[in-house]
Protein backbone atom coordinates (compact mmCIF):
# COMPACT_ATOMS: atom_id res chain seq x y z
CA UNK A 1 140.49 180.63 152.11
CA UNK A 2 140.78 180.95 148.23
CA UNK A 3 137.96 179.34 146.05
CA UNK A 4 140.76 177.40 144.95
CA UNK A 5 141.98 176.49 147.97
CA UNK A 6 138.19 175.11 149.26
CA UNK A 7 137.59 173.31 145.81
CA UNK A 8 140.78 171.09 146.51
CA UNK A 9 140.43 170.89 150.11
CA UNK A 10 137.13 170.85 151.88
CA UNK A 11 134.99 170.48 148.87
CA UNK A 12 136.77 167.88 147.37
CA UNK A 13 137.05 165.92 150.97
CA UNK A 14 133.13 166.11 151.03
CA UNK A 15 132.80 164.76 147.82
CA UNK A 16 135.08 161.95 147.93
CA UNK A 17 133.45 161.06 151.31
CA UNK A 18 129.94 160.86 149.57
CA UNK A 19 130.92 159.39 146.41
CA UNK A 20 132.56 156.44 148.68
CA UNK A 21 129.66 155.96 150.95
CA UNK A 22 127.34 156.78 148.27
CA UNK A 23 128.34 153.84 146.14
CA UNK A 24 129.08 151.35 148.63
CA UNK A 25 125.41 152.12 149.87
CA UNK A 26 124.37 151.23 146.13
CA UNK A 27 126.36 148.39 145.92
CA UNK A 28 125.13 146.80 148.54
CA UNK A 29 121.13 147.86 148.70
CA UNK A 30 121.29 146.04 145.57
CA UNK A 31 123.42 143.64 146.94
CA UNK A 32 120.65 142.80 149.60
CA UNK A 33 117.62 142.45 147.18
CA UNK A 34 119.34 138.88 146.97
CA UNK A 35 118.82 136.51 144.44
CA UNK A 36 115.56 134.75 143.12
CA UNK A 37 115.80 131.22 144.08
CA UNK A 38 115.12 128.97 140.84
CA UNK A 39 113.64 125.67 141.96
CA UNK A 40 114.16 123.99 138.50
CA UNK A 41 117.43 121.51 138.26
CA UNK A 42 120.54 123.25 136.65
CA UNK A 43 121.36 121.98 132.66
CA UNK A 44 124.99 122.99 133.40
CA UNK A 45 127.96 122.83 135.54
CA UNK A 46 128.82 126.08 137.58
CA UNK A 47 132.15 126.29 135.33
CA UNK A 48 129.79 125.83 132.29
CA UNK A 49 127.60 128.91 133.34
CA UNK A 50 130.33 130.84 134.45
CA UNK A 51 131.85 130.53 131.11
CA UNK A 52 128.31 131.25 129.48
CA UNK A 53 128.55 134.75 131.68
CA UNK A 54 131.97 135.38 130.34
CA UNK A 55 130.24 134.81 126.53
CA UNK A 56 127.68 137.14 127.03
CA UNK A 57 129.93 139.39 128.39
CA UNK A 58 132.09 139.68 125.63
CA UNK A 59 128.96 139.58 122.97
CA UNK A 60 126.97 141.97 124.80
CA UNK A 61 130.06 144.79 124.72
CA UNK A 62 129.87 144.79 120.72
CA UNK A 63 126.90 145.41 118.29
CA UNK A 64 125.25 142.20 117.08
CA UNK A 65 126.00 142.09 113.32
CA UNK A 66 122.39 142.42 112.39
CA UNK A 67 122.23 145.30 114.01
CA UNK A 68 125.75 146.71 113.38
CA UNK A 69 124.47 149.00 109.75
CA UNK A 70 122.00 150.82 112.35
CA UNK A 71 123.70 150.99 115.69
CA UNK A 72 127.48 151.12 114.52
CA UNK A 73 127.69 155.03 113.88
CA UNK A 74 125.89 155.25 117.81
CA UNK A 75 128.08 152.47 119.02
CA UNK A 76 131.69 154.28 117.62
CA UNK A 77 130.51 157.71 119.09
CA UNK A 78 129.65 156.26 122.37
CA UNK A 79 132.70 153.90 122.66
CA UNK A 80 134.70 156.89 121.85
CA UNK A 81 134.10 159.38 124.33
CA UNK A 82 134.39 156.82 127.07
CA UNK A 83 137.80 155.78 125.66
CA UNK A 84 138.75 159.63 125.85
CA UNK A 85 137.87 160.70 129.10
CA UNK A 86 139.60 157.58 130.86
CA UNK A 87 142.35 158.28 128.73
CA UNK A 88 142.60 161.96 129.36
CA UNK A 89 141.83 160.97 133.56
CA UNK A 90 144.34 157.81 133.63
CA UNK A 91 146.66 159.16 130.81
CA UNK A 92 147.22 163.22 131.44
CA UNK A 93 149.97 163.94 133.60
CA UNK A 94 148.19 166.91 135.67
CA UNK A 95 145.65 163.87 136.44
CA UNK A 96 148.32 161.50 137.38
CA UNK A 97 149.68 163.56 139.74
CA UNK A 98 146.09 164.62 141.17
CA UNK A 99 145.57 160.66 141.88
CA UNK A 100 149.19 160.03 143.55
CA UNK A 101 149.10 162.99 145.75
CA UNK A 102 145.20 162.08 146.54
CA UNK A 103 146.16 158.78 147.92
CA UNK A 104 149.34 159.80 149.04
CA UNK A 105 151.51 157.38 146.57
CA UNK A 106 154.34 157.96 144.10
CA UNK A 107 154.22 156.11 141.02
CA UNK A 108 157.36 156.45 138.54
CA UNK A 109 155.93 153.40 136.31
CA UNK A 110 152.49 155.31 135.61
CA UNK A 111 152.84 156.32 131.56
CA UNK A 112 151.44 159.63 130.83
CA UNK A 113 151.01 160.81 127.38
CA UNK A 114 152.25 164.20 126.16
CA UNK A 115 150.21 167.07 126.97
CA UNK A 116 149.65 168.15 123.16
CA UNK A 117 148.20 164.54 122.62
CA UNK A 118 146.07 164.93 125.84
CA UNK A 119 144.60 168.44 124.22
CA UNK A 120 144.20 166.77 121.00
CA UNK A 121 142.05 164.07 122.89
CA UNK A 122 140.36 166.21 124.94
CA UNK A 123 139.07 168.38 122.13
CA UNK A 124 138.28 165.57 120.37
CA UNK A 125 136.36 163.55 123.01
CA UNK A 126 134.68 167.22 123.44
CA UNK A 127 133.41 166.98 119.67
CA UNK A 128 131.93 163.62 120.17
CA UNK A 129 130.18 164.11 123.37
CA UNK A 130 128.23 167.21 121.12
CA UNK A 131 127.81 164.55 118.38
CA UNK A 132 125.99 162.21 121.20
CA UNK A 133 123.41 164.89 122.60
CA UNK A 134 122.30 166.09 118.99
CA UNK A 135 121.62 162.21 118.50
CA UNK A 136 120.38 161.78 121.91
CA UNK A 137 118.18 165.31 121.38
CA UNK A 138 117.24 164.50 117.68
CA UNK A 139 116.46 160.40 118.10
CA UNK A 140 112.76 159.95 118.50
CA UNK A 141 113.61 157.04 120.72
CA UNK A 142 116.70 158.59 122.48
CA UNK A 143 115.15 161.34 122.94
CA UNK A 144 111.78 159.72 124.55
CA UNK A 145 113.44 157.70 127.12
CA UNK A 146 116.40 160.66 128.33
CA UNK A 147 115.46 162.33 131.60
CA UNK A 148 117.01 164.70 133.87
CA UNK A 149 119.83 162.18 135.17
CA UNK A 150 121.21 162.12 131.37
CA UNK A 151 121.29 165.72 130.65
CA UNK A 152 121.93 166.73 134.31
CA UNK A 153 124.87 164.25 134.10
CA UNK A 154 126.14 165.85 130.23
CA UNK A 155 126.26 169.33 131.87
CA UNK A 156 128.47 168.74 134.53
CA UNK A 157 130.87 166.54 131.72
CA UNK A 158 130.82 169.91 129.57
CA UNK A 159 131.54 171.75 132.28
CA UNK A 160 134.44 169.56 133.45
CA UNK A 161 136.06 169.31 129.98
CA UNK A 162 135.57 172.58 128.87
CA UNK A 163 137.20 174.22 132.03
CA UNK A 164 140.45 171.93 131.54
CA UNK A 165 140.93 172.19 127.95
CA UNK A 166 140.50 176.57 129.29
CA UNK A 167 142.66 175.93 131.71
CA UNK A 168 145.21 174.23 129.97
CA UNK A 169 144.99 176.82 126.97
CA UNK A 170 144.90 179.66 128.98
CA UNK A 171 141.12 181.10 128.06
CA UNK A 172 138.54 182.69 129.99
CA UNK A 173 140.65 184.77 132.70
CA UNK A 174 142.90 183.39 135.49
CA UNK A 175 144.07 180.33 135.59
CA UNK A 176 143.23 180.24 139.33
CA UNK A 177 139.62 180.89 138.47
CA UNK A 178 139.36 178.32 135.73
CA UNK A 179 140.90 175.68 137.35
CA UNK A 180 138.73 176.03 140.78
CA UNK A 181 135.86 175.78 138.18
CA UNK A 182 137.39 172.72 137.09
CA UNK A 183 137.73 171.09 140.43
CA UNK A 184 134.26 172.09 141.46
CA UNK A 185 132.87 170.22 138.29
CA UNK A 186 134.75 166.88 139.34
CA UNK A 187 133.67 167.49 142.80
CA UNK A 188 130.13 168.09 141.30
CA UNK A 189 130.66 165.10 139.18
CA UNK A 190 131.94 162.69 142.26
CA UNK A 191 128.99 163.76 144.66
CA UNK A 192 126.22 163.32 141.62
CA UNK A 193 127.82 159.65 140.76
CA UNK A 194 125.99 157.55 143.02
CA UNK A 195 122.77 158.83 142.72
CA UNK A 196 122.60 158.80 139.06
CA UNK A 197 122.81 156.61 135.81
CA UNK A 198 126.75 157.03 135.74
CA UNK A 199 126.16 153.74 138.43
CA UNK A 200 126.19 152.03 135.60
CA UNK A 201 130.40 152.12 135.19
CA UNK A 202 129.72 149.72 138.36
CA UNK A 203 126.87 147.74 137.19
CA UNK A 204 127.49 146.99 133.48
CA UNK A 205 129.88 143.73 133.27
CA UNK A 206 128.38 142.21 136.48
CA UNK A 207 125.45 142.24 135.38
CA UNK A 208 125.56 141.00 131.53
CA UNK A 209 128.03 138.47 133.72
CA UNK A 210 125.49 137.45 135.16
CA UNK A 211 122.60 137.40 132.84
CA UNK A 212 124.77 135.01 130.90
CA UNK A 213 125.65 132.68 133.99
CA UNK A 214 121.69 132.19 134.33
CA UNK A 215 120.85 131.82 130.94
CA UNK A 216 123.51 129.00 130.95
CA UNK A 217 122.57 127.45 133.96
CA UNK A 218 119.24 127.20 132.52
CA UNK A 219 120.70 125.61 129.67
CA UNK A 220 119.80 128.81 127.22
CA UNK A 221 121.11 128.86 123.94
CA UNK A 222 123.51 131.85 123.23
């Protein structure tokens, strides 16, 4: 067996089966903490406080305008790179096909952008992620409250973008090579998700959700 052949087939198999379990077991330890029962009498309607969670869902996803002349340049960088890699996953047609033939599906309707575009993004989401660990290594407070999940979590995103966009341009030796190096930085990346901070792609909306639902129940002003 080929390193290229065990980085698509047994290694990726392993890592899909704990990223699966991995997160379900998050989902629902957290789940089972339950929820603190307030004994004081509601100052809104369920529908009210479910459209106070959908507010503070909404507000919470943009920079408050106070704070937009600090936190904007942090805010673009950040919003960017997350916009590029689930383009470059959702969007680039080598992905597309990874996905259908994972779960066994054909998908004519999927779009896929053109592979130059793709590049362009990828190099470009590549250039911001740098941009985000200068300012993550160079921010007093940034840099105070980053641990080994962040960078631990950045290496494995390097190593995953930079062995595609080599792949793709043909750099760094065979292509077989590179591209098992790519798949064993996914895999890497899928077995790492549920035990570190990237939990948060599951947590984020539910949560300010549902800090806004109580906060409205409560009869908080927004």
């Amino acid at each position: 067996m080929s390193i290229l052949e065990f980085s698509r087939g047994p290694m990726l198999h392993f890592a899909l089966i704990v990223f699966v379990f991995g997160v379900l077991w998050r989902l629902t330890a957290t789940f089972l903490l339950g929820f603190r029962q307030h004994r004081s009498e509601p100052r809104a309607s369920k529908g009210q406080a479910a459209a106070g969670g959908f507010s503070v869902l909404g507000m919470r996803s943009w920079p408050h305008k106070e704070f937009i002349g600090r936190t904007a340049f942090g805010e673009a960088v950040g919003y960017g790179y997350h916009i590029g890699l689930f383009t470059i996953v959702l969007l680039g047609a080598p992905h597309v096909l990874f996905w259908q033939n994972l779960f066994g599906f054909s998908a004519p309707w999927w779009p896929t952008l053109p592979g130059g575009l793709i590049t362009f993004i990828s190099i470009l989401t590549v250039m911001l992620m740098l941009i985000a660990t200068i300012r993550r290594v160079g921010h007093p407070v940034l840099r105070r409250i980053s641990n080994f999940d962040d960078y631990f979590t950045l290496v494995i995103l390097y190593a995953l973008m930079l062995t595609g966009l080599m792949a793709v341009l043909g750099l760094g030796g065979r292509y077989e090579y590179i591209l098992a190096a790519h798949i064993i930085s996914f895999n890497a990346l899928l077995i790492w998700f549920p035990f570190s901070k990237l939990m948060h792609a599951f947590y984020i909306f539910p949560s300010r959700f549902f800090n806004g639902y109580m906060h409205a129940k409560k009869g908080a002003a927004k």
